[in-house]
Every structure is written in structure tokens, then in C-alpha cells.
PDB file of N, CA and C in Angstrom:
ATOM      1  N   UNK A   1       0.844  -1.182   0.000  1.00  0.00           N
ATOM      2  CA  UNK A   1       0.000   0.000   0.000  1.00  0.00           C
ATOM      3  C   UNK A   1       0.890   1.246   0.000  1.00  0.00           C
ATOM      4  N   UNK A   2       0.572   2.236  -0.682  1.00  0.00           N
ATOM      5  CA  UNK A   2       1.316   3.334  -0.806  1.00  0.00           C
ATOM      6  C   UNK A   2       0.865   4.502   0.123  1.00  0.00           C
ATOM      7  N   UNK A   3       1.221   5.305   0.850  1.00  0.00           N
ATOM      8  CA  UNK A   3       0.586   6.283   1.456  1.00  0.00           C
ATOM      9  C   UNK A   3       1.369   7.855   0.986  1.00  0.00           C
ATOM     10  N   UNK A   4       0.495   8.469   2.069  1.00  0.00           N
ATOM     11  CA  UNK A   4       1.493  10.180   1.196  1.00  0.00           C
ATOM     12  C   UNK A   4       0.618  10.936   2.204  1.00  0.00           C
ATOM     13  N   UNK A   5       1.404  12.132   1.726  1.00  0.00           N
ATOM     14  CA  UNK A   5       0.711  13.338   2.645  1.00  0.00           C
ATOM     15  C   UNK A   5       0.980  14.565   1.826  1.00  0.00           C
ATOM     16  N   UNK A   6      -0.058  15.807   2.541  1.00  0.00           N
ATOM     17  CA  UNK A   6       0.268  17.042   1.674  1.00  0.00           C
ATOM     18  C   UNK A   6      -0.449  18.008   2.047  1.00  0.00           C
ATOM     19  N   UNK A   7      -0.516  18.636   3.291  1.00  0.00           N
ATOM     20  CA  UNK A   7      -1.494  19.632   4.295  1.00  0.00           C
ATOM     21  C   UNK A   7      -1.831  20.763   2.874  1.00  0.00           C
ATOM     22  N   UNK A   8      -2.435  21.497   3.281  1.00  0.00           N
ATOM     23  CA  UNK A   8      -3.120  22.375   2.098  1.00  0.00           C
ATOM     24  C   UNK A   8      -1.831  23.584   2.097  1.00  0.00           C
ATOM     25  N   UNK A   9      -1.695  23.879   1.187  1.00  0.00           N
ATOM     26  CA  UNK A   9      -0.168  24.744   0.633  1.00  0.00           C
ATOM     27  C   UNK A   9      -0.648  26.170   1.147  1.00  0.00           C
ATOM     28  N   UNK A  10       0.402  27.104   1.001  1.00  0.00           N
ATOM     29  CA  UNK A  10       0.297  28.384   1.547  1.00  0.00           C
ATOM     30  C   UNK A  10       0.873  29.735   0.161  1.00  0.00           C
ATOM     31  N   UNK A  11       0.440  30.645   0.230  1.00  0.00           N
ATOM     32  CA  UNK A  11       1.289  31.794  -0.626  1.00  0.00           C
ATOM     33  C   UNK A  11       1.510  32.377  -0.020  1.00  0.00           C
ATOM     34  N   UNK A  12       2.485  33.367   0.015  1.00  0.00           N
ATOM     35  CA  UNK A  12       2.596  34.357  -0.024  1.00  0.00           C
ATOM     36  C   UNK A  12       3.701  35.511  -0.975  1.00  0.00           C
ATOM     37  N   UNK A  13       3.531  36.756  -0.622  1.00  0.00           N
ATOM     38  CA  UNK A  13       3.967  37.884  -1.413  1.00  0.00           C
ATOM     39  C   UNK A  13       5.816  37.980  -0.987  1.00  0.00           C
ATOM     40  N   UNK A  14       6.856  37.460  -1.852  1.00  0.00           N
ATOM     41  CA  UNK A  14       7.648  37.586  -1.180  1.00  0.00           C
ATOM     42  C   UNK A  14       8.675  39.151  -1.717  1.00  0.00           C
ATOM     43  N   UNK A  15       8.465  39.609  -2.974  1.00  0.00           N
ATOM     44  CA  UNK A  15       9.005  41.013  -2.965  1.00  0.00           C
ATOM     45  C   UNK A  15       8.112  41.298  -4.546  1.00  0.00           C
ATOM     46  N   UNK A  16       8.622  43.064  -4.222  1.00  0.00           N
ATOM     47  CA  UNK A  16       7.859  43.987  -5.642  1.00  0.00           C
ATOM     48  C   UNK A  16       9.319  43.695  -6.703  1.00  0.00           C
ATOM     49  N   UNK A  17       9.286  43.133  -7.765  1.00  0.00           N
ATOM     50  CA  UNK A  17      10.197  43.800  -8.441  1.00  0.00           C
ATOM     51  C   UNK A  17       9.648  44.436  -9.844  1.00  0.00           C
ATOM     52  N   UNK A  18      10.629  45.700 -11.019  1.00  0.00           N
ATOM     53  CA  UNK A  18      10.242  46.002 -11.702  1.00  0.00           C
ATOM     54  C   UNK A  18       9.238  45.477 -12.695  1.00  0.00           C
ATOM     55  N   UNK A  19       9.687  43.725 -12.610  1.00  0.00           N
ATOM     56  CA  UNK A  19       8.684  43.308 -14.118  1.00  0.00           C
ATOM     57  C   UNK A  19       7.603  42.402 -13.354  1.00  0.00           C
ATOM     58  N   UNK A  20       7.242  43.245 -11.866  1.00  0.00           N
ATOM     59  CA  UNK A  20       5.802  42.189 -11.438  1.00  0.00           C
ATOM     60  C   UNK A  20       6.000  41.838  -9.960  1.00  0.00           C
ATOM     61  N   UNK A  21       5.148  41.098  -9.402  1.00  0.00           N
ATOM     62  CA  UNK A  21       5.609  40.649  -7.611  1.00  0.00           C
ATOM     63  C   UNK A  21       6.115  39.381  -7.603  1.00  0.00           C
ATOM     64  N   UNK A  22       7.595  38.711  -7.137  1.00  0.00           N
ATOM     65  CA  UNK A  22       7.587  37.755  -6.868  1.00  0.00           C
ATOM     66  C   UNK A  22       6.690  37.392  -5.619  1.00  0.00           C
ATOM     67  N   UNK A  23       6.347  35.808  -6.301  1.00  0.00           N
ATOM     68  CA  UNK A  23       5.036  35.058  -5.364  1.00  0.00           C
ATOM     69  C   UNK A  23       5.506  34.200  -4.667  1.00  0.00           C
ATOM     70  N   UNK A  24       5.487  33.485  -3.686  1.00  0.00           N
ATOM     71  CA  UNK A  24       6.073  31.919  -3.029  1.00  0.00           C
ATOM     72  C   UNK A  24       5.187  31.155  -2.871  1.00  0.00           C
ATOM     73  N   UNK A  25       4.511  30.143  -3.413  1.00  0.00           N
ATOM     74  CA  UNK A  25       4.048  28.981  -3.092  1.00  0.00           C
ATOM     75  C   UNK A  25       4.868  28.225  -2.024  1.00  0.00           C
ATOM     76  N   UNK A  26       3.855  27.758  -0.977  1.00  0.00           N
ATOM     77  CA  UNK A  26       5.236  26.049   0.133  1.00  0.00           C
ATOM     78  C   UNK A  26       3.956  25.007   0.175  1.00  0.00           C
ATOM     79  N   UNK A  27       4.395  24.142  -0.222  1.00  0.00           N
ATOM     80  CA  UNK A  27       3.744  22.551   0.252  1.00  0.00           C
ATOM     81  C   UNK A  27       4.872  22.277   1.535  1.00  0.00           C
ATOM     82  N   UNK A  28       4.500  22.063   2.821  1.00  0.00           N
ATOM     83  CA  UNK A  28       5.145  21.265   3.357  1.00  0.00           C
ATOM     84  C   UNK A  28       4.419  20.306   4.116  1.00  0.00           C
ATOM     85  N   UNK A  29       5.814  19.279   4.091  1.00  0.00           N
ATOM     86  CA  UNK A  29       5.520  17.275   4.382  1.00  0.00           C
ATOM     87  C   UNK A  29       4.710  17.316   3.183  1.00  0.00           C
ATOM     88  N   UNK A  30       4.987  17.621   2.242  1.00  0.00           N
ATOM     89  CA  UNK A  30       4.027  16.820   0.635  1.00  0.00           C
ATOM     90  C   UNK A  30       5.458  15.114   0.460  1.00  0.00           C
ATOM     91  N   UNK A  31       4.465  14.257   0.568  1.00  0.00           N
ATOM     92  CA  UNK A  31       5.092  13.109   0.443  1.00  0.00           C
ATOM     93  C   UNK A  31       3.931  12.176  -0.513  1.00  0.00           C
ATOM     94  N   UNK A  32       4.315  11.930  -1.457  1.00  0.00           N
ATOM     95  CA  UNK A  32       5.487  11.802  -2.616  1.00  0.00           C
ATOM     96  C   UNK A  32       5.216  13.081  -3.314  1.00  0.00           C
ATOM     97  N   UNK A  33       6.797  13.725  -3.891  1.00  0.00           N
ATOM     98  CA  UNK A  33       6.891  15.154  -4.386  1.00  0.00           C
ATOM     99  C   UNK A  33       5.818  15.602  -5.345  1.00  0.00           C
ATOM    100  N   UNK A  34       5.457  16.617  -4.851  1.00  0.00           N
ATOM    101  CA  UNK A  34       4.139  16.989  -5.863  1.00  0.00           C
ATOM    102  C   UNK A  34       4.468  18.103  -6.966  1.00  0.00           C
ATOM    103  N   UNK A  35       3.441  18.228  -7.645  1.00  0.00           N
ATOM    104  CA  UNK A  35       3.209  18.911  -8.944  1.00  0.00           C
ATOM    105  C   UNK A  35       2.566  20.496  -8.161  1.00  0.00           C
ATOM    106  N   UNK A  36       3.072  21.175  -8.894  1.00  0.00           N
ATOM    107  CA  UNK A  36       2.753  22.849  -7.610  1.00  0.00           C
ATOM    108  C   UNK A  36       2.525  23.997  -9.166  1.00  0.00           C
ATOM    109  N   UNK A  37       1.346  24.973  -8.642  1.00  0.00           N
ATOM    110  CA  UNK A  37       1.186  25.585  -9.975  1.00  0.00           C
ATOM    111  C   UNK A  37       0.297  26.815  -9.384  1.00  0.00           C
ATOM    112  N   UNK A  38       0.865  28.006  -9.480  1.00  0.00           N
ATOM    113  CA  UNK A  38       0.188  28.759  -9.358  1.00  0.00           C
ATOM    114  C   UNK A  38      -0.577  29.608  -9.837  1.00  0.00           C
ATOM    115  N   UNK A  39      -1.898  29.573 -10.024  1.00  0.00           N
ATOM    116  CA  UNK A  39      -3.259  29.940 -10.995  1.00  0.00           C
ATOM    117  C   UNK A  39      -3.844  31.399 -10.002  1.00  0.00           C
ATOM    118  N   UNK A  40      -4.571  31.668 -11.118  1.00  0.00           N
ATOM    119  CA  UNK A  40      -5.478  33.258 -11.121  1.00  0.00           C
ATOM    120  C   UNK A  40      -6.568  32.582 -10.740  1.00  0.00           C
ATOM    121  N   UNK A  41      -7.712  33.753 -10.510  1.00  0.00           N
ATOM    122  CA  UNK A  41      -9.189  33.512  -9.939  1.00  0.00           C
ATOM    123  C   UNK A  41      -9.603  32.706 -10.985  1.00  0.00           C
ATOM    124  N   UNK A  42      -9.252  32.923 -12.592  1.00  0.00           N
ATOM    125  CA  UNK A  42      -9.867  32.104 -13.314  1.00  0.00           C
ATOM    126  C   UNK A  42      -9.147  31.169 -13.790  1.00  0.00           C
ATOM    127  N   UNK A  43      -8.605  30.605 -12.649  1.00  0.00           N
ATOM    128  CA  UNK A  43      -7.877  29.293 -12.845  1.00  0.00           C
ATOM    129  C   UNK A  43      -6.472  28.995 -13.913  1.00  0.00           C
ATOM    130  N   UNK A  44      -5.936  29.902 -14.737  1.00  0.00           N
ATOM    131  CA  UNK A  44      -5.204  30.243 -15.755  1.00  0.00           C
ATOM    132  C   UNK A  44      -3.739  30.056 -14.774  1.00  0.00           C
ATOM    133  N   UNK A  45      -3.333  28.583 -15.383  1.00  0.00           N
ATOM    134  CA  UNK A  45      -2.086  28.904 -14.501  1.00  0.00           C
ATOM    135  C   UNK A  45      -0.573  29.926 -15.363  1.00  0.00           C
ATOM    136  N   UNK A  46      -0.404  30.611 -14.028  1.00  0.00           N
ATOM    137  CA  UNK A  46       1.356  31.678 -14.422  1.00  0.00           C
ATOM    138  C   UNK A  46       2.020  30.658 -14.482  1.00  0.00           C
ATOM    139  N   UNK A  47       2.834  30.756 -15.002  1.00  0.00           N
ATOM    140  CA  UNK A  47       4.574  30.546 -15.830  1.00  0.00           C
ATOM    141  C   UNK A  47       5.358  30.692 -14.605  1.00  0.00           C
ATOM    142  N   UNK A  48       6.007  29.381 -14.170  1.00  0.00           N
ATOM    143  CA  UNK A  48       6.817  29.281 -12.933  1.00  0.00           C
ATOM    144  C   UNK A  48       7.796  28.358 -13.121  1.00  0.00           C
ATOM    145  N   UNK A  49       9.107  28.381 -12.199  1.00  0.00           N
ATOM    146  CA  UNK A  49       9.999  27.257 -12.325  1.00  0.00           C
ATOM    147  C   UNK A  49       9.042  25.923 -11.578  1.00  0.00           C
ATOM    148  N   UNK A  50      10.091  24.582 -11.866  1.00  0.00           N
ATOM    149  CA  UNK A  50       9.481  23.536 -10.978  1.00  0.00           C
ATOM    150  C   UNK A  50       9.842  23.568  -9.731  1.00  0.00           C
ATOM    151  N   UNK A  51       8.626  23.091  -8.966  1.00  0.00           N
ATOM    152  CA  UNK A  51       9.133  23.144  -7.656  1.00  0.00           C
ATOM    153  C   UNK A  51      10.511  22.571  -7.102  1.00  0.00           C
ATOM    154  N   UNK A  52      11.053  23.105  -5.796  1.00  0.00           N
ATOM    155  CA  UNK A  52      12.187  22.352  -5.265  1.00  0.00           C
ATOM    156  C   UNK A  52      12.511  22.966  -3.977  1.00  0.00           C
ATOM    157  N   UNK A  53      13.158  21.149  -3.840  1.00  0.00           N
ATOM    158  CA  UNK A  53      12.651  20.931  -2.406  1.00  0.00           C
ATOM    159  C   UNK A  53      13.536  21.599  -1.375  1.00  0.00           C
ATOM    160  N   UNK A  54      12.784  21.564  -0.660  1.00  0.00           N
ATOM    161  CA  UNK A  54      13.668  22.532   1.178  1.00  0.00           C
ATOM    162  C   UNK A  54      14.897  21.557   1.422  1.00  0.00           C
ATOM    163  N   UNK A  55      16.096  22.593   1.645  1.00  0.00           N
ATOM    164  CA  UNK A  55      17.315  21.790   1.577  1.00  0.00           C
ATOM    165  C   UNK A  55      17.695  21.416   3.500  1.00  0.00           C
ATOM    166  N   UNK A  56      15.833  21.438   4.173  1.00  0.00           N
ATOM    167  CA  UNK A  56      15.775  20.943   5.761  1.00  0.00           C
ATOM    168  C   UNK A  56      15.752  19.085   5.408  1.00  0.00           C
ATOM    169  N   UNK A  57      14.872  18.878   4.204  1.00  0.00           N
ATOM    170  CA  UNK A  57      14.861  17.694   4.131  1.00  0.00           C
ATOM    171  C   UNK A  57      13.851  17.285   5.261  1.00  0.00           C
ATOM    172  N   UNK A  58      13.071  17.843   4.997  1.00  0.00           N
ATOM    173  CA  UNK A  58      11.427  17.428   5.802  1.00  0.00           C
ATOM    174  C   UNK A  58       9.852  17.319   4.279  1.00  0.00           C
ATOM    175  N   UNK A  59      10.632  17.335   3.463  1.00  0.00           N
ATOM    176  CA  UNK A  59       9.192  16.734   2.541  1.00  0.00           C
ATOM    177  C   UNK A  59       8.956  18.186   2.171  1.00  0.00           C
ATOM    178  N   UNK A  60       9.563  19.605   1.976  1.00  0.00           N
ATOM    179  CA  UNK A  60       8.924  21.038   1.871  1.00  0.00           C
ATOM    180  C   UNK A  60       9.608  21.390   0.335  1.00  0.00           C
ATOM    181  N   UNK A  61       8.227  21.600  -0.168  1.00  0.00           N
ATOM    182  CA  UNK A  61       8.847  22.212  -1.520  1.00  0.00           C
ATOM    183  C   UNK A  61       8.368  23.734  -1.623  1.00  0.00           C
ATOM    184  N   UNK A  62       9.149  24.069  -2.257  1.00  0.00           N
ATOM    185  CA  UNK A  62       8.769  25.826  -2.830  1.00  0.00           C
ATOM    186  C   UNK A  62       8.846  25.824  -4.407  1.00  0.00           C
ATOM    187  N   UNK A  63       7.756  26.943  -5.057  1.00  0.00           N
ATOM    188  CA  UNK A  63       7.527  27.476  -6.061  1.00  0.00           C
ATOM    189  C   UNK A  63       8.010  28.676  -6.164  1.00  0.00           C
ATOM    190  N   UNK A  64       8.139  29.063  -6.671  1.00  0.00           N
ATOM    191  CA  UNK A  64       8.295  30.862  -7.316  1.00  0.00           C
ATOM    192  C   UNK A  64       8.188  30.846  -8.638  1.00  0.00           C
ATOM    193  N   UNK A  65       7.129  32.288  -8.422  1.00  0.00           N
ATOM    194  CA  UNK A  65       6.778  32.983  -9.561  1.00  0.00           C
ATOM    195  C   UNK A  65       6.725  34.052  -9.532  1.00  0.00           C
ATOM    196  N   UNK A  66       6.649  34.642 -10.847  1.00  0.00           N
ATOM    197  CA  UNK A  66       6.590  36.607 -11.043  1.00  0.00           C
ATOM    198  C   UNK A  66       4.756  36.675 -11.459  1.00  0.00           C
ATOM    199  N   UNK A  67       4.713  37.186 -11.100  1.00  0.00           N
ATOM    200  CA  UNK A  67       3.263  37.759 -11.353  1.00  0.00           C
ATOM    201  C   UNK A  67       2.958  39.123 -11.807  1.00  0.00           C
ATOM    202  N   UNK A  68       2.611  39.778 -13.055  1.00  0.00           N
ATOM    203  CA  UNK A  68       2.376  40.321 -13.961  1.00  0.00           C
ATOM    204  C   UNK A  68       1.315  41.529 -13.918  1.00  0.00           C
ATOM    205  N   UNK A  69      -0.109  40.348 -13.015  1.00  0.00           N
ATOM    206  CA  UNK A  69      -1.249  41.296 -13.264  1.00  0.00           C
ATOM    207  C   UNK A  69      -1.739  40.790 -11.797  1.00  0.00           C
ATOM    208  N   UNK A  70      -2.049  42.400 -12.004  1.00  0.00           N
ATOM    209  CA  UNK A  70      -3.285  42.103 -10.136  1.00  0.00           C
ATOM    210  C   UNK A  70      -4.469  41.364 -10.199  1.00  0.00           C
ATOM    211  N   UNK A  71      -4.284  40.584  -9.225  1.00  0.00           N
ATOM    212  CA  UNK A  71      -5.540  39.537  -9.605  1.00  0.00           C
ATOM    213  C   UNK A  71      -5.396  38.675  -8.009  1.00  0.00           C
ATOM    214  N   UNK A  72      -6.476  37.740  -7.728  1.00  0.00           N
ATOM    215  CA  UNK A  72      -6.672  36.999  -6.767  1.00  0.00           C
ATOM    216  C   UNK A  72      -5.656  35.567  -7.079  1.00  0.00           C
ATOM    217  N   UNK A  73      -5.223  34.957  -6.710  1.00  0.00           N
ATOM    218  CA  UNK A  73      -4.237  33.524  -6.789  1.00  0.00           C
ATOM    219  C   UNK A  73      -3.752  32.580  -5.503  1.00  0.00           C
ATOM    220  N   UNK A  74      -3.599  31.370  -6.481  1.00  0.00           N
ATOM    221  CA  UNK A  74      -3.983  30.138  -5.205  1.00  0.00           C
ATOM    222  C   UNK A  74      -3.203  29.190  -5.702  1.00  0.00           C
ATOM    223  N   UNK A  75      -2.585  28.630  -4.849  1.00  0.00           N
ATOM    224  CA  UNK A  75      -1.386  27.516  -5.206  1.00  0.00           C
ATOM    225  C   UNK A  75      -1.941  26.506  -5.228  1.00  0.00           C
ATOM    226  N   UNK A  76      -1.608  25.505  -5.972  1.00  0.00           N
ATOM    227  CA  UNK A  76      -2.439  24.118  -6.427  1.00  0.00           C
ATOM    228  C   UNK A  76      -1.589  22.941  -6.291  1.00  0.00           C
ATOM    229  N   UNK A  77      -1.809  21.948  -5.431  1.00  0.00           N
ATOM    230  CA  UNK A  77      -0.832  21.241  -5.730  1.00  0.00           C
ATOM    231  C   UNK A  77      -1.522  20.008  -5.628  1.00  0.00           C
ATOM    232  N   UNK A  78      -0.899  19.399  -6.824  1.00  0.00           N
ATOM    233  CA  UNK A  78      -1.507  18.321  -6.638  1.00  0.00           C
ATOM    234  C   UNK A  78      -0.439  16.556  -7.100  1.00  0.00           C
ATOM    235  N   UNK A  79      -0.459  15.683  -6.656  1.00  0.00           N
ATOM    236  CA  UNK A  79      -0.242  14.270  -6.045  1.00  0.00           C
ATOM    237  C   UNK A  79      -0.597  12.996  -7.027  1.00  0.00           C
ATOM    238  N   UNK A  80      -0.462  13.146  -8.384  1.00  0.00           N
ATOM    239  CA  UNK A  80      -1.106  12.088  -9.254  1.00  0.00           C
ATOM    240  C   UNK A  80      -0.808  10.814  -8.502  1.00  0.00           C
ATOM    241  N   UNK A  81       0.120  10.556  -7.622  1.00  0.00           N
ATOM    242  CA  UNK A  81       0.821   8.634  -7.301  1.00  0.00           C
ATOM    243  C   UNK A  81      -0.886   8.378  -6.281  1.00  0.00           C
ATOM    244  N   UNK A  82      -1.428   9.523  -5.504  1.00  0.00           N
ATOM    245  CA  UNK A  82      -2.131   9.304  -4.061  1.00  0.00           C
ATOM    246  C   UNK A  82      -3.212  10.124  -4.939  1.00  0.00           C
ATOM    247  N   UNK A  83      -3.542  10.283  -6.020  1.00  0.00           N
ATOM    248  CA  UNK A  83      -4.577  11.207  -5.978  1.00  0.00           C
ATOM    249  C   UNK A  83      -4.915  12.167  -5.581  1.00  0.00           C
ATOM    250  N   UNK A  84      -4.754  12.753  -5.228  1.00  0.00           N
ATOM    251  CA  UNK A  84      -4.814  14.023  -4.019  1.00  0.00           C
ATOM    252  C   UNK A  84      -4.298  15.139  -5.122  1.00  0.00           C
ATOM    253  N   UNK A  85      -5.092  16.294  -4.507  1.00  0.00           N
ATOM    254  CA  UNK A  85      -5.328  17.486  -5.303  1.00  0.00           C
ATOM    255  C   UNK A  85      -5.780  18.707  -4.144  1.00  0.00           C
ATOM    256  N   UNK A  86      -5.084  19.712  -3.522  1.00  0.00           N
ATOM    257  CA  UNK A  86      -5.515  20.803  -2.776  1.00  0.00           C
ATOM    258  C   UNK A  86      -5.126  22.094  -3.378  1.00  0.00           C
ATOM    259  N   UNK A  87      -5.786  23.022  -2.856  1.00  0.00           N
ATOM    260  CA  UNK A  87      -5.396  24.254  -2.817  1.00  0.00           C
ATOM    261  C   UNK A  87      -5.589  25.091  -1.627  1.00  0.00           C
ATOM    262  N   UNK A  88      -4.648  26.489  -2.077  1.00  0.00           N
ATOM    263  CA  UNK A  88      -4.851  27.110  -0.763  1.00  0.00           C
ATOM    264  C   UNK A  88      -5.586  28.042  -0.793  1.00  0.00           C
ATOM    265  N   UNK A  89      -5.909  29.019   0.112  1.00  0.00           N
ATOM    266  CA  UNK A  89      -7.087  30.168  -0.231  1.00  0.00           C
ATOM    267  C   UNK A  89      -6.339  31.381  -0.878  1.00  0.00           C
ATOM    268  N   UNK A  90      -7.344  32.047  -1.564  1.00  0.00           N
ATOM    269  CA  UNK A  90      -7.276  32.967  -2.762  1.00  0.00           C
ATOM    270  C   UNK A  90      -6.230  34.116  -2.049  1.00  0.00           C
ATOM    271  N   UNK A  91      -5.393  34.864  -2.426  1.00  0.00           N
ATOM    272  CA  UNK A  91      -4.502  36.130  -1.981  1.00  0.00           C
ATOM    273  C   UNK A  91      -4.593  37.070  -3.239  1.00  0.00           C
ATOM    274  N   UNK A  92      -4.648  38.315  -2.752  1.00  0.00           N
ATOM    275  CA  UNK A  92      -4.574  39.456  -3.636  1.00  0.00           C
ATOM    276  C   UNK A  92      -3.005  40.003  -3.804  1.00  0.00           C
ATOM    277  N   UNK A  93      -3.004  39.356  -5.100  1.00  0.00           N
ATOM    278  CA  UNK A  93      -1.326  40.118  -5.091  1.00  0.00           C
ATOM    279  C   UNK A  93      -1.723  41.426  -5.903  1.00  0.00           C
ATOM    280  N   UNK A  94      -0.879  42.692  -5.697  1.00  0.00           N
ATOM    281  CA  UNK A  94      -1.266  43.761  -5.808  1.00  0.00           C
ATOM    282  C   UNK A  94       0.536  43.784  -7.107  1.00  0.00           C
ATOM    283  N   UNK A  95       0.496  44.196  -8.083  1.00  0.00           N
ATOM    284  CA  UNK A  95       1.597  44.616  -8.921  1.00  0.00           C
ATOM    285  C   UNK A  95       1.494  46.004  -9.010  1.00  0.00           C
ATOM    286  N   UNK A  96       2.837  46.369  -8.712  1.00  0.00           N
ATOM    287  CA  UNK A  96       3.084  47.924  -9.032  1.00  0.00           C
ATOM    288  C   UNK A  96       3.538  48.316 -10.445  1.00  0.00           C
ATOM    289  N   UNK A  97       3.158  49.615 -11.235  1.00  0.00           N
ATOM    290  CA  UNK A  97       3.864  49.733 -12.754  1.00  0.00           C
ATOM    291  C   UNK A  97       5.171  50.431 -12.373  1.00  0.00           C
ATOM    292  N   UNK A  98       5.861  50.049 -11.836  1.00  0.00           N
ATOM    293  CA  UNK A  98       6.984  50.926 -11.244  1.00  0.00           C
ATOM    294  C   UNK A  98       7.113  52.072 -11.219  1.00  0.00           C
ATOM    295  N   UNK A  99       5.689  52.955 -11.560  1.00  0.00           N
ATOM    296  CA  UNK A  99       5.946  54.721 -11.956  1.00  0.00           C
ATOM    297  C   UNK A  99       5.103  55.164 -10.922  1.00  0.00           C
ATOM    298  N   UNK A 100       5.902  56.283 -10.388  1.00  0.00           N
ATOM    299  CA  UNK A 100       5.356  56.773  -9.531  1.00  0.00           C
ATOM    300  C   UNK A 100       5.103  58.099  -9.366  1.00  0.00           C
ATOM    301  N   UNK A 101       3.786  58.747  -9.064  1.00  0.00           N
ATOM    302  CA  UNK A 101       3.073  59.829  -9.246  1.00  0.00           C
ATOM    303  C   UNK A 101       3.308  60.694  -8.207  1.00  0.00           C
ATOM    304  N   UNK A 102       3.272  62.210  -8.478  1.00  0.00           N
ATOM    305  CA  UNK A 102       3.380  62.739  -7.040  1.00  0.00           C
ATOM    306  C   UNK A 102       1.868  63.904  -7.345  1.00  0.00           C
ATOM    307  N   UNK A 103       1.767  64.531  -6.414  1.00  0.00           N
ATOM    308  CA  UNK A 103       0.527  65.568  -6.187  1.00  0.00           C
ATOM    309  C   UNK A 103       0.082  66.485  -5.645  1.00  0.00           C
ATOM    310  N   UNK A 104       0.779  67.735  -6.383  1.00  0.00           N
ATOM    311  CA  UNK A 104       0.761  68.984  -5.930  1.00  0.00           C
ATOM    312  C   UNK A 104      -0.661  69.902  -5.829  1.00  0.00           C
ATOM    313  N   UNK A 105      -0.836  70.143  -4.560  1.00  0.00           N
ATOM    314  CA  UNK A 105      -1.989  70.863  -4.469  1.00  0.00           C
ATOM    315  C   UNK A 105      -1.172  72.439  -3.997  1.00  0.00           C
ATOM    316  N   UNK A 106      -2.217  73.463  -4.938  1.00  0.00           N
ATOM    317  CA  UNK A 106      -1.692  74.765  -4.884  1.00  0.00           C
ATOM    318  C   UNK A 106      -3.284  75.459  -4.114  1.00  0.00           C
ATOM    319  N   UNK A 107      -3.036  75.587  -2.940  1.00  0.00           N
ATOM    320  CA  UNK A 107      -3.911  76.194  -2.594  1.00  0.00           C
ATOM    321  C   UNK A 107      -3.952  78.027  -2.085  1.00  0.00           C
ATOM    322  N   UNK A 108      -5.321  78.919  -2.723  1.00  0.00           N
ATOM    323  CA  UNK A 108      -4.864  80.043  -2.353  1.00  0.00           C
ATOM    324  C   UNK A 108      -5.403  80.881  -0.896  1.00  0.00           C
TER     325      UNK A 108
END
């Protein structure tokens, strides 16, 4: 019998850079290594490296991605050997256009 594990994954916002926000997906204790993908509200998954694993050597993998457009997103990971398929709850990543406005009020 084969068994596995894979608590429901987490995001978060880990910096602004010019071309978008890097994102962090973590599965941790995902046993056997899973498939990790991080999708928009309408499910459209972003363009990411493959996951890889925590060099603690406890079963923890990480994703990263750049993210482009402001939108709601949820890490997906899912387990084809165990079947298993979770996600985590929706986060608002906010992207900056790197330009920044200022606003002079002239009052008399």
C-alpha cells in the first residue's frame, strides 16, 4: 500500500520587483513530491519554475513565480501517485507599474 501526505499549501507575497511581484508557493511534508502551480481567480495557470525541495529535508517544496497582473491567486498542488489534489485560499497580489506619481496641491 502506498501512502502520502500534503497539508493544504500556503502563498505568499515575497518582494515587488520592476517586471511584477515575486510570489512563493510552500507545500510542506508533501510526500510523494508533488506537482505545484500557481493559478489566477480564473484558474489560468502563471509561468513558474518547478518546484524544489527545502534543503531541511522534511518533505517542503517551494515554487516561485513573477506575477504580472493584479488579480486573486492560489497555489495548487496536486499528487497524481495518491490522488490528491488541494489548494490554498485565494490572496490578492497587488503589482506595481513601477511609476510613480506625485501631487501637488496649490492652494490660495
Amino acid at each position: 500500500m502506498f501512502t502520502g501526505a500534503c497539508p493544504k499549501p500556503t502563498i505568499r507575497i515575497i518582494e515587488k520587483l520592476n517586471s511584477g511581484t515575486l510570489v512563493e508557493c510552500e507545500a510542506r511534508g508533501a510526500f510523494p513530491a508533488p506537482k505545484m502551480e500557481l493559478q489566477n481567480r480564473a484558474n489560468i495557470t502563471v509561468p513558474a519554475g518547478a518546484p524544489e525541495p527545502s534543503p531541511n529535508g522534511n518533505h517542503d517544496y517551494i515554487l516561485h513565480a513573477v506575477v504580472t497582473k493584479e488579480d486573486y491567486y492560489h497555489c495548487v498542488v496536486t499528487q497524481d501517485n495518491i490522488c490528491h489534489k488541494i489548494s490554498s485560499k485565494g490572496t490578492l497580489v497587488l503589482v506595481s507599474s513601477g511609476e510613480f506619481f506625485s501631487l501637488v496641491l496649490f492652494l490660495r
